[in-house]
PDB file of N, CA and C in Angstrom:
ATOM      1  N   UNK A   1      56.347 131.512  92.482  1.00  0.00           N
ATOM      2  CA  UNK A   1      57.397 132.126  93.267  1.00  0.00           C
ATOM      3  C   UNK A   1      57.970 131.132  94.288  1.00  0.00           C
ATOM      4  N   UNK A   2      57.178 130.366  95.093  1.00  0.00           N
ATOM      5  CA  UNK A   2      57.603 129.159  95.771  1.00  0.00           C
ATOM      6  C   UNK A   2      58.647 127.735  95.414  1.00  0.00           C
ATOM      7  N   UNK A   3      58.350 127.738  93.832  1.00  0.00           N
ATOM      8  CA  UNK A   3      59.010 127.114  93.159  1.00  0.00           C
ATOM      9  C   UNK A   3      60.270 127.791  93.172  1.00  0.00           C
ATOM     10  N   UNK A   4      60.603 128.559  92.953  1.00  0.00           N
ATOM     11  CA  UNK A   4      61.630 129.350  92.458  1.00  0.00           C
ATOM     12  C   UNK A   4      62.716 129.688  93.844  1.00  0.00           C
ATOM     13  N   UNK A   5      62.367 129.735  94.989  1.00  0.00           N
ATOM     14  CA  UNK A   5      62.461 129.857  96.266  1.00  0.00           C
ATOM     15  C   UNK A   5      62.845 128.118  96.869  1.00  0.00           C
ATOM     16  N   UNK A   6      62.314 127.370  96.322  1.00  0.00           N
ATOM     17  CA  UNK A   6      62.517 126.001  96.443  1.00  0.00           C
ATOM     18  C   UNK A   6      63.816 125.191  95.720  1.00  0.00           C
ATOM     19  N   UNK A   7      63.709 125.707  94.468  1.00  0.00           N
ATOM     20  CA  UNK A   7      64.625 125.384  93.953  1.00  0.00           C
ATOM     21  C   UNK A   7      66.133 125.825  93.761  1.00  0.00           C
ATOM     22  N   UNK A   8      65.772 127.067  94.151  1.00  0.00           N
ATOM     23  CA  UNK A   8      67.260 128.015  94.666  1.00  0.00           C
ATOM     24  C   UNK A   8      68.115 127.403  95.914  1.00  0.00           C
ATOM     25  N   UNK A   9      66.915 127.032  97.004  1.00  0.00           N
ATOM     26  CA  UNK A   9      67.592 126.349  97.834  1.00  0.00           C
ATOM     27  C   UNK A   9      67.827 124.822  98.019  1.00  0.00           C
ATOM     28  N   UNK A  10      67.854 124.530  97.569  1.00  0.00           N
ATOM     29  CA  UNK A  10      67.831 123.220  96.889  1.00  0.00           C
ATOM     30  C   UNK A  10      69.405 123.296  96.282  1.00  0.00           C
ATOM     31  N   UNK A  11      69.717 124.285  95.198  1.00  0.00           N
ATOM     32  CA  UNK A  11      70.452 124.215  94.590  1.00  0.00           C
ATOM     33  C   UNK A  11      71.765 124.651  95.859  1.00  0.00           C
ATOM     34  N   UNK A  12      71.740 125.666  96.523  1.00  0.00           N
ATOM     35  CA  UNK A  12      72.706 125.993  97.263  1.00  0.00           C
ATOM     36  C   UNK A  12      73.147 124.484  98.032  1.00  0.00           C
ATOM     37  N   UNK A  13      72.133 124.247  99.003  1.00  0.00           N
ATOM     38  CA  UNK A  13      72.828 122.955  99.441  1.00  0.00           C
ATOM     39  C   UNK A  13      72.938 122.075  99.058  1.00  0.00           C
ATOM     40  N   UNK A  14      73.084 121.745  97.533  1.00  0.00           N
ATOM     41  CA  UNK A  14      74.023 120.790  97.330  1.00  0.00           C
ATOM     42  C   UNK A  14      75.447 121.461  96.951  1.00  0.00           C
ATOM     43  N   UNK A  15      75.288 122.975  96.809  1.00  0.00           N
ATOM     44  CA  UNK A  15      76.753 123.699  96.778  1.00  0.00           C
ATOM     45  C   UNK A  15      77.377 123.495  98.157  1.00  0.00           C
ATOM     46  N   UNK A  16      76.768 122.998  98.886  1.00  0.00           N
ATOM     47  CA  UNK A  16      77.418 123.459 100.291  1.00  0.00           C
ATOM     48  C   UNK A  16      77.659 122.334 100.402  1.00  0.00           C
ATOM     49  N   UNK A  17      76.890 121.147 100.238  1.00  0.00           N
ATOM     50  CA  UNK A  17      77.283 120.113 100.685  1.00  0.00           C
ATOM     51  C   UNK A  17      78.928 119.096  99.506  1.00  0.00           C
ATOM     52  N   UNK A  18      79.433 119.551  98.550  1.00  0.00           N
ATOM     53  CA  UNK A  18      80.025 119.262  97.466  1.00  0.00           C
ATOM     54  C   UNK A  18      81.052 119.909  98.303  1.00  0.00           C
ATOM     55  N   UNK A  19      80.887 121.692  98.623  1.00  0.00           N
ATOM     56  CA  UNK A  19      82.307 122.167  99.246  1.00  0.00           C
ATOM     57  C   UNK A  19      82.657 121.831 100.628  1.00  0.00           C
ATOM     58  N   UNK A  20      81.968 120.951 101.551  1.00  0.00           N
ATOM     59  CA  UNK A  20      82.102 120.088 102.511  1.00  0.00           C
ATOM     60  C   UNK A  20      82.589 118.872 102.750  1.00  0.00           C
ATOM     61  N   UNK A  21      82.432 118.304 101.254  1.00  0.00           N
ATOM     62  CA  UNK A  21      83.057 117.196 100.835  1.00  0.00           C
ATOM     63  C   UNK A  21      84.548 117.694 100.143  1.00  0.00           C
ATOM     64  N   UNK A  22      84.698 118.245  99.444  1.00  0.00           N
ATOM     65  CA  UNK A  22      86.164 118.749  98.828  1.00  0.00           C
ATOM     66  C   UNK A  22      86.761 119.271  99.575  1.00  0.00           C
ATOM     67  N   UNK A  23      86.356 120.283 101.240  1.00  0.00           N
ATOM     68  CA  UNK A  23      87.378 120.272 102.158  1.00  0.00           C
ATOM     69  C   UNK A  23      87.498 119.025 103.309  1.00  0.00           C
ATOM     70  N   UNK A  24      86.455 118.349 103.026  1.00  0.00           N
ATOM     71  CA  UNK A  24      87.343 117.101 104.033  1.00  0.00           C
ATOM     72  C   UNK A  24      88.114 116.159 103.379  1.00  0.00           C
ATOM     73  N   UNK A  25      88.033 115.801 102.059  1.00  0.00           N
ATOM     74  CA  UNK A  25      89.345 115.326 100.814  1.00  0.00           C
ATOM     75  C   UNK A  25      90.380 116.080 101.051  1.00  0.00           C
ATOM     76  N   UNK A  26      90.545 117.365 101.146  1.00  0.00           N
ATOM     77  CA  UNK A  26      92.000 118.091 100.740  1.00  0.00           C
ATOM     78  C   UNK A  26      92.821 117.800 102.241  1.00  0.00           C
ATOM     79  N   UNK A  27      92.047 117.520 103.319  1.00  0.00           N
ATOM     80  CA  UNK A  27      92.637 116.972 104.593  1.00  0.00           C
ATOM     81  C   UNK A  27      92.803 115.644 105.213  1.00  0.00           C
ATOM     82  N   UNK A  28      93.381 115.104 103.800  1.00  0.00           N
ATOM     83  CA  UNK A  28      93.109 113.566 103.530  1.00  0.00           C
ATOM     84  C   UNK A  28      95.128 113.414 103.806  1.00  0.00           C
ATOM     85  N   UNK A  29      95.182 112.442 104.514  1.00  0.00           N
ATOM     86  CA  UNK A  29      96.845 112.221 105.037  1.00  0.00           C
ATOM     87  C   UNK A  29      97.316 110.985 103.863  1.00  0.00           C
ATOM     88  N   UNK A  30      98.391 111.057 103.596  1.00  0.00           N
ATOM     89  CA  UNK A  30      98.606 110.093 102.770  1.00  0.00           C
ATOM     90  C   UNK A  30      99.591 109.199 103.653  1.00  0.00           C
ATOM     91  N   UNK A  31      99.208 107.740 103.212  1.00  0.00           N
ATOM     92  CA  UNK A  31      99.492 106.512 103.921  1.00  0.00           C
ATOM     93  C   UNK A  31     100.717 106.226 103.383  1.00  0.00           C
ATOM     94  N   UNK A  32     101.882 105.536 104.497  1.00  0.00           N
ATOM     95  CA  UNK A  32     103.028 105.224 103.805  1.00  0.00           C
ATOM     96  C   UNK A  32     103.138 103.817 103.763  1.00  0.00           C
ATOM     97  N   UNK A  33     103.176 102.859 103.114  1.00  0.00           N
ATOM     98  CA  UNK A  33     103.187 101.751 103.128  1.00  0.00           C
ATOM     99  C   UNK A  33     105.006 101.109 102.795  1.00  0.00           C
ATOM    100  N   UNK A  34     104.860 100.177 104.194  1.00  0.00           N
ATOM    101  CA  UNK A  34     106.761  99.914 104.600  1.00  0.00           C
ATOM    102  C   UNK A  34     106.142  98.020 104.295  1.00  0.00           C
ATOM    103  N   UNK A  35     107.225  97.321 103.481  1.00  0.00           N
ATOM    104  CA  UNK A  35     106.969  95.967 103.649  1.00  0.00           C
ATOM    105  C   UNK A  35     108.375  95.275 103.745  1.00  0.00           C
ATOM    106  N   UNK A  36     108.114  94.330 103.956  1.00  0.00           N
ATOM    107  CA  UNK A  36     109.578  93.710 104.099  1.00  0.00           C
ATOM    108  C   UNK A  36     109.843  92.127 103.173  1.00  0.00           C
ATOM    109  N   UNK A  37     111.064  92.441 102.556  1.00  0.00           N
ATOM    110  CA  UNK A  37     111.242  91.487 101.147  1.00  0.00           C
ATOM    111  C   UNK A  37     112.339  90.626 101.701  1.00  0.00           C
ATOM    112  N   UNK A  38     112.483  89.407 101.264  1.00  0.00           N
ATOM    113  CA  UNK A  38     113.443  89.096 101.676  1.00  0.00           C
ATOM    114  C   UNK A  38     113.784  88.152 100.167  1.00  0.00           C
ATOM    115  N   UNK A  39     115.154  88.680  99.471  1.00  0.00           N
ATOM    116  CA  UNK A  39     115.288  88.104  98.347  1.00  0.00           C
ATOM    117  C   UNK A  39     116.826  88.476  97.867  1.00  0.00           C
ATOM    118  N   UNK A  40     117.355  88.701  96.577  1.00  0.00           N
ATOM    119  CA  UNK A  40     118.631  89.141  96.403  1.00  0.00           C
ATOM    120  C   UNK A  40     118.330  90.367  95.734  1.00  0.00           C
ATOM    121  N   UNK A  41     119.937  90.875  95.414  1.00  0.00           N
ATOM    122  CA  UNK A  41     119.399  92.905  94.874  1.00  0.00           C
ATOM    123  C   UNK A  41     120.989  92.245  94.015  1.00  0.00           C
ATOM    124  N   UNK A  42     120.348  92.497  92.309  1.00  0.00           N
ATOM    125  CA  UNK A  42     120.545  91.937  91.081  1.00  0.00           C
ATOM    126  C   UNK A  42     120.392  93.752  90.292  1.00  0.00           C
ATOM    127  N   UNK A  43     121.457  93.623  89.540  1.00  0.00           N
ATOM    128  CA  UNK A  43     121.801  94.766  88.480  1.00  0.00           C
ATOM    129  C   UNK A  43     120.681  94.492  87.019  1.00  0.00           C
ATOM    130  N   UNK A  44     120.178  95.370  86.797  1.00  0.00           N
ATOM    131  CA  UNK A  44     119.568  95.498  85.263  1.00  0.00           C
ATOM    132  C   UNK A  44     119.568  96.041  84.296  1.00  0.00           C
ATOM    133  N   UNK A  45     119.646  96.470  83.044  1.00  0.00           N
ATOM    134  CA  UNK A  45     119.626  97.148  82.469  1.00  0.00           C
ATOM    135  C   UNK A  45     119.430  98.698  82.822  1.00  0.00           C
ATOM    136  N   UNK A  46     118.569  98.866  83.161  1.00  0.00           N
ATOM    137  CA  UNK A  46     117.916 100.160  83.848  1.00  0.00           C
ATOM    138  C   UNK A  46     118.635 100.615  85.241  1.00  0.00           C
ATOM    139  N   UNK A  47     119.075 100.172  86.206  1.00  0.00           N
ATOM    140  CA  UNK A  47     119.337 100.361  87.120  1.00  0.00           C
ATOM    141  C   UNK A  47     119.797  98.631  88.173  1.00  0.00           C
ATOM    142  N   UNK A  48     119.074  99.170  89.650  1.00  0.00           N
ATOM    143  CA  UNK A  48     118.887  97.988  90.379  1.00  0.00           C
ATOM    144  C   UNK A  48     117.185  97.171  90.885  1.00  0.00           C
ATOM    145  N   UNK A  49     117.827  95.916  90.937  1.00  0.00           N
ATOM    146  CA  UNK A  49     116.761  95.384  91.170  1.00  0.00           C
ATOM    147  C   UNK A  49     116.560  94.363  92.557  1.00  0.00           C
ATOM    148  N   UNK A  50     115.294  94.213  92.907  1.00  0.00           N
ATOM    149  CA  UNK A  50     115.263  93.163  94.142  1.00  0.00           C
ATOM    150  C   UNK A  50     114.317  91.604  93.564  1.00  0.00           C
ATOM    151  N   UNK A  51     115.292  90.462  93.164  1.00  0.00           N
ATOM    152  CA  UNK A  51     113.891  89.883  92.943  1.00  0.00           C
ATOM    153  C   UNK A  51     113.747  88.921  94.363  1.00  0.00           C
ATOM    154  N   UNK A  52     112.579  89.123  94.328  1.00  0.00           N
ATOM    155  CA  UNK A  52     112.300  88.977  95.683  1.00  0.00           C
ATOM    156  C   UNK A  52     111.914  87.921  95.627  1.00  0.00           C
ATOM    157  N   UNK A  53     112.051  86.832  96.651  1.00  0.00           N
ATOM    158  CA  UNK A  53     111.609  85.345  97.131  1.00  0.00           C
ATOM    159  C   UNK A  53     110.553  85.115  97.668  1.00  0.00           C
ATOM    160  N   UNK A  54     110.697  85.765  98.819  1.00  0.00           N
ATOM    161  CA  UNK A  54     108.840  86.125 100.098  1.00  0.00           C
ATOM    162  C   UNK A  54     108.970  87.776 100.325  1.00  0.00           C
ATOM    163  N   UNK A  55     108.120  88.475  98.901  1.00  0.00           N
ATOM    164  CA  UNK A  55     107.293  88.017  98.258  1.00  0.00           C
ATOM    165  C   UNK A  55     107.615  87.469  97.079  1.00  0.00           C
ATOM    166  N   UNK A  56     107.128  86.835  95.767  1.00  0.00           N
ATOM    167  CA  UNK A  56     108.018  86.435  94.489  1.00  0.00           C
ATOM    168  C   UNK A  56     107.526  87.577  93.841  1.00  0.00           C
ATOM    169  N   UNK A  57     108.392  88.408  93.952  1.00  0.00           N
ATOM    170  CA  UNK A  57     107.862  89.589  92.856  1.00  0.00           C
ATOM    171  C   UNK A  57     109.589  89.987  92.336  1.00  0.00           C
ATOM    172  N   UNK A  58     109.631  90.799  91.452  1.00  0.00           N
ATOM    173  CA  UNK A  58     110.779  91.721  91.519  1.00  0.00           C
ATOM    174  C   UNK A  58     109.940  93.053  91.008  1.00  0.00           C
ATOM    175  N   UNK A  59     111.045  93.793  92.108  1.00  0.00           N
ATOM    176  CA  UNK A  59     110.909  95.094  92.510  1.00  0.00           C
ATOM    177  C   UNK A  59     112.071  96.174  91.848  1.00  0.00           C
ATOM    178  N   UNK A  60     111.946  97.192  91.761  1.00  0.00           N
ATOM    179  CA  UNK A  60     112.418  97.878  91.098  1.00  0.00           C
ATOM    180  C   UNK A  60     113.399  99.170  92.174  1.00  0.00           C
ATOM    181  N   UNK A  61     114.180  99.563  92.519  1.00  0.00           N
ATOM    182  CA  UNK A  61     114.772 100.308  93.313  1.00  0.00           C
ATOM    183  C   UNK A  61     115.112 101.678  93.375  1.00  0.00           C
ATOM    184  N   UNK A  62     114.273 102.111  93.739  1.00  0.00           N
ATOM    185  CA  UNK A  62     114.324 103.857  93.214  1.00  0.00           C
ATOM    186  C   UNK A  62     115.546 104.576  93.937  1.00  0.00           C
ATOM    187  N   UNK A  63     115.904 103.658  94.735  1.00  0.00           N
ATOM    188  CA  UNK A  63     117.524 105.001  95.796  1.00  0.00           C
ATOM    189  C   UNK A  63     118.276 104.302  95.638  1.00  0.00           C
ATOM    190  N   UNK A  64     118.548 104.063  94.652  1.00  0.00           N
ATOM    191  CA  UNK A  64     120.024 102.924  94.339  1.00  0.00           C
ATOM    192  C   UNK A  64     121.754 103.930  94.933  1.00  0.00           C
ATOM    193  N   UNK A  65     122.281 103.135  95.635  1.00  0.00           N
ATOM    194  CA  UNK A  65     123.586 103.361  96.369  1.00  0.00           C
ATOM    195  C   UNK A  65     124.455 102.581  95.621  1.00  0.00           C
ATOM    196  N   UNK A  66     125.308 102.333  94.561  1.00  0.00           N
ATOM    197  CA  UNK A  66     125.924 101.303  93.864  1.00  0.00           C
ATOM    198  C   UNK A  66     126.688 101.006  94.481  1.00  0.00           C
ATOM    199  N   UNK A  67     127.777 102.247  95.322  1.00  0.00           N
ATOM    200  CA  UNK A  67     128.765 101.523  96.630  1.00  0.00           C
ATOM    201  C   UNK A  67     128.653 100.705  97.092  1.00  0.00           C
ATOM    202  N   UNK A  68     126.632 100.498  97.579  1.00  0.00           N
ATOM    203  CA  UNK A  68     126.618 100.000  98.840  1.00  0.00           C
ATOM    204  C   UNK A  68     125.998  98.242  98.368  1.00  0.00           C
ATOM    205  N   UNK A  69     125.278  98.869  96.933  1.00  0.00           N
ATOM    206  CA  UNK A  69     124.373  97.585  96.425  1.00  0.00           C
ATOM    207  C   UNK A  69     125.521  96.753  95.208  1.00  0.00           C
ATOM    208  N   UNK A  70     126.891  96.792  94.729  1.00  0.00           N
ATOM    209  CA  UNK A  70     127.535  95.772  94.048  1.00  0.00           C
ATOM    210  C   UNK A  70     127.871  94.890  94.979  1.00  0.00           C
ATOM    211  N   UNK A  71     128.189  94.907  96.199  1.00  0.00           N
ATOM    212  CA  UNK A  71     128.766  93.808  97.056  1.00  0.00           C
ATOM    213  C   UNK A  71     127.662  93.039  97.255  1.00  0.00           C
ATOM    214  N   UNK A  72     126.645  93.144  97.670  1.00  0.00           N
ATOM    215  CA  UNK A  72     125.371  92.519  97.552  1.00  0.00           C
ATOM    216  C   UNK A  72     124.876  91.701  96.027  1.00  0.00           C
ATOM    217  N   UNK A  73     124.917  92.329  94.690  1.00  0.00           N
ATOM    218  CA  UNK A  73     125.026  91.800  93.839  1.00  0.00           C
ATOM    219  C   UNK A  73     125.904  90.818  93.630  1.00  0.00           C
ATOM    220  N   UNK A  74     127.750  90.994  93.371  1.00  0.00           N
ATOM    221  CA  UNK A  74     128.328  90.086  93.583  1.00  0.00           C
ATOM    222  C   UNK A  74     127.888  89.070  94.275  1.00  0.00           C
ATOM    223  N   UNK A  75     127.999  89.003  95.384  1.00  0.00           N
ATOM    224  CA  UNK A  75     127.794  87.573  96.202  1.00  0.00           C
ATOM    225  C   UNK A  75     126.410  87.043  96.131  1.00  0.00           C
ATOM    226  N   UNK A  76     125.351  87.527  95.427  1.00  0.00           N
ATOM    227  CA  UNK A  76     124.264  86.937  94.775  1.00  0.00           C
ATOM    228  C   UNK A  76     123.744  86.354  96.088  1.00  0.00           C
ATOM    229  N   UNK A  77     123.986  86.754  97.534  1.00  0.00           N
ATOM    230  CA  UNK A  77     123.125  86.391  98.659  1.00  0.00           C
ATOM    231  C   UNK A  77     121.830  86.965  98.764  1.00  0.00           C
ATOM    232  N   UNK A  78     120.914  86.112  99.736  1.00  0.00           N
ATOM    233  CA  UNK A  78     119.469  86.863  99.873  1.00  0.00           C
ATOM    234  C   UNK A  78     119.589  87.299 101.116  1.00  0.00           C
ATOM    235  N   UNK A  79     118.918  88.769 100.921  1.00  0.00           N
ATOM    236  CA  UNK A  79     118.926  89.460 102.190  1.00  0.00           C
ATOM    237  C   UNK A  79     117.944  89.965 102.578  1.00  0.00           C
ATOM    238  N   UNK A  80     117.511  90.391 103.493  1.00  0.00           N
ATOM    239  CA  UNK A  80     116.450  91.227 104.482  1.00  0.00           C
ATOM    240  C   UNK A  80     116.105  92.235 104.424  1.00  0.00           C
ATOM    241  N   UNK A  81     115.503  92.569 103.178  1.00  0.00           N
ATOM    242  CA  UNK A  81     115.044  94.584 103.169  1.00  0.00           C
ATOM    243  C   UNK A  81     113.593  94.818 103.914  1.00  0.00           C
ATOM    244  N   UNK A  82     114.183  96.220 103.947  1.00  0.00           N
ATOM    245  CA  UNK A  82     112.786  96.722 104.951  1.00  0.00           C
ATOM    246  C   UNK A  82     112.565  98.082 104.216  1.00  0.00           C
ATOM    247  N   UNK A  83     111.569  98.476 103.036  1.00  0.00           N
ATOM    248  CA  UNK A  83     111.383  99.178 101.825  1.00  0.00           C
ATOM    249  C   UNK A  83     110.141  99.558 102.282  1.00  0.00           C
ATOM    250  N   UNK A  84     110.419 100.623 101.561  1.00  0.00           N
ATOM    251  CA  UNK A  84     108.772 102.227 101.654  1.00  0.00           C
ATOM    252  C   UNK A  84     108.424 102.007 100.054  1.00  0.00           C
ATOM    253  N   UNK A  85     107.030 101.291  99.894  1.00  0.00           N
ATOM    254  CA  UNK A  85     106.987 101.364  98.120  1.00  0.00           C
ATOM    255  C   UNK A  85     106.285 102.882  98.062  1.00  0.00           C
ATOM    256  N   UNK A  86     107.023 102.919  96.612  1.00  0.00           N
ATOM    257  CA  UNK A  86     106.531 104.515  96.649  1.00  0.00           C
ATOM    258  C   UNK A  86     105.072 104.391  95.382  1.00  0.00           C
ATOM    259  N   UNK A  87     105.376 103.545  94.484  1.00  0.00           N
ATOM    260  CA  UNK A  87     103.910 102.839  93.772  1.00  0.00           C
ATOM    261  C   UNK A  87     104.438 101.131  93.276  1.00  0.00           C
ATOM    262  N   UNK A  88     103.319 100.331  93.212  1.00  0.00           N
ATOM    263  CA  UNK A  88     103.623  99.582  92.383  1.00  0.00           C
ATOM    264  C   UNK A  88     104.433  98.773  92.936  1.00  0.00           C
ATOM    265  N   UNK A  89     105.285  98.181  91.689  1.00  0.00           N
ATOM    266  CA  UNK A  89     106.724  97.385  92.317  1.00  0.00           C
ATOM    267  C   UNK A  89     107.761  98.143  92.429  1.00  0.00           C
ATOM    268  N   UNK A  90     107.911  99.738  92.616  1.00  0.00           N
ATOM    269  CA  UNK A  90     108.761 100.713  92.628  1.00  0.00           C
ATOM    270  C   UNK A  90     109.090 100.616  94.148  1.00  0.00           C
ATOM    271  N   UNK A  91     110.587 100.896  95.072  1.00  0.00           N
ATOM    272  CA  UNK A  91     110.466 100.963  96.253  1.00  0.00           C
ATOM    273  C   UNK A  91     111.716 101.315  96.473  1.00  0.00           C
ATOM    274  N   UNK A  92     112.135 102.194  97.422  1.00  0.00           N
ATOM    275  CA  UNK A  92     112.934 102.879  98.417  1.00  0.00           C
ATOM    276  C   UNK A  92     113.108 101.671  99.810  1.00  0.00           C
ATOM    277  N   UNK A  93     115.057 101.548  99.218  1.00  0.00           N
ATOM    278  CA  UNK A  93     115.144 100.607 100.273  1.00  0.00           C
ATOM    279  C   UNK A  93     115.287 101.628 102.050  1.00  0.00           C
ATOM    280  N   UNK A  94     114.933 100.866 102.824  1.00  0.00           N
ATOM    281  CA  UNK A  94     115.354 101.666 104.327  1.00  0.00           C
ATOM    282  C   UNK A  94     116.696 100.690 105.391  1.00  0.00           C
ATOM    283  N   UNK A  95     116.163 100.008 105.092  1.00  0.00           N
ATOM    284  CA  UNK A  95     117.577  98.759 105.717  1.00  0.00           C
ATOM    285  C   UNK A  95     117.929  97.512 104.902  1.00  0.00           C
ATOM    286  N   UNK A  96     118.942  97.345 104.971  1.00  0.00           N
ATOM    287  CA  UNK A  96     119.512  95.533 104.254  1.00  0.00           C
ATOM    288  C   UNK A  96     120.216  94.577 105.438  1.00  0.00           C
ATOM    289  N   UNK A  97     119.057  93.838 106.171  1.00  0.00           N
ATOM    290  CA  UNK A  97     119.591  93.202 106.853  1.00  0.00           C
ATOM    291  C   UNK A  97     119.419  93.421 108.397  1.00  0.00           C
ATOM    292  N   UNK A  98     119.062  94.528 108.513  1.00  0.00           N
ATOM    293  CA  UNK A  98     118.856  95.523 109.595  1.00  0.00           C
ATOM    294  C   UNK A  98     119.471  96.685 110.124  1.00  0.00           C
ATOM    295  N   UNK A  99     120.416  96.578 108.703  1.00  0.00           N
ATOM    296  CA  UNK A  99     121.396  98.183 109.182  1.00  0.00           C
ATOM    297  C   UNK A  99     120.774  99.004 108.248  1.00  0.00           C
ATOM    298  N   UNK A 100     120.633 100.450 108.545  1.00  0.00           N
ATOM    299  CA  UNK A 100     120.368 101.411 107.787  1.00  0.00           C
ATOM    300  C   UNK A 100     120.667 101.522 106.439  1.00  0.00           C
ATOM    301  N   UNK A 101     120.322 101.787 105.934  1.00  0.00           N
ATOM    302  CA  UNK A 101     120.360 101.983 104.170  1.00  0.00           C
ATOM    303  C   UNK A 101     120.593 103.453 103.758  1.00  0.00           C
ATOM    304  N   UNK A 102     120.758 104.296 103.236  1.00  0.00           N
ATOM    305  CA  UNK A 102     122.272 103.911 102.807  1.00  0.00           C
ATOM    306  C   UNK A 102     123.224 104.171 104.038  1.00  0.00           C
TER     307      UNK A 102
END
């Protein structure tokens, strides 16, 4: 009977301790990560692109403004973004240069 009494409780707290852990996960904040590229913003097949200098990556542009991003293409200058990646090399520009985006 001791066994049985032992092992019951045993079993609960690790129930308790599992649903202690899964409510301090579900109150888990998610991190926004902002970096800053400095490179040109180039048209692709798919959409727009940043290939970037510092860092050398190219990036992919998820809020494309074409108004705002062909004049930038045209003149094939490098500019100053300040981008929220949303994964990956995927990213949401926030400024070009230091003015607001869009």
């Amino acid at each position: 009977m001791r066994m049985k009494k032992g092992s019951l409780l045993l079993i609960v707290a690790v129930f308790i301790f599992i649903g202690l852990l899964a409510a301090r996960d579900s109150g888990a904040q998610t991190v926004v990560r902002k970096m800053k590229i400095t490179g040109e913003i180039a048209e692709a097949q798919h959409g727009y692109i940043i290939r970037g200098k510092v860092p050398a990556e190219v990036f992919t542009i998820l809020n494309p403004v074409p108004e705002k991003l062909d004049a930038f293409v045209k003149s094939e200058k490098t500019v100053s973004l300040e981008v929220r990646i949303v994964s990956g090399d995927n990213v949401e520009i926030e400024k070009i240069d230091g003015k607001q985006y869009p």
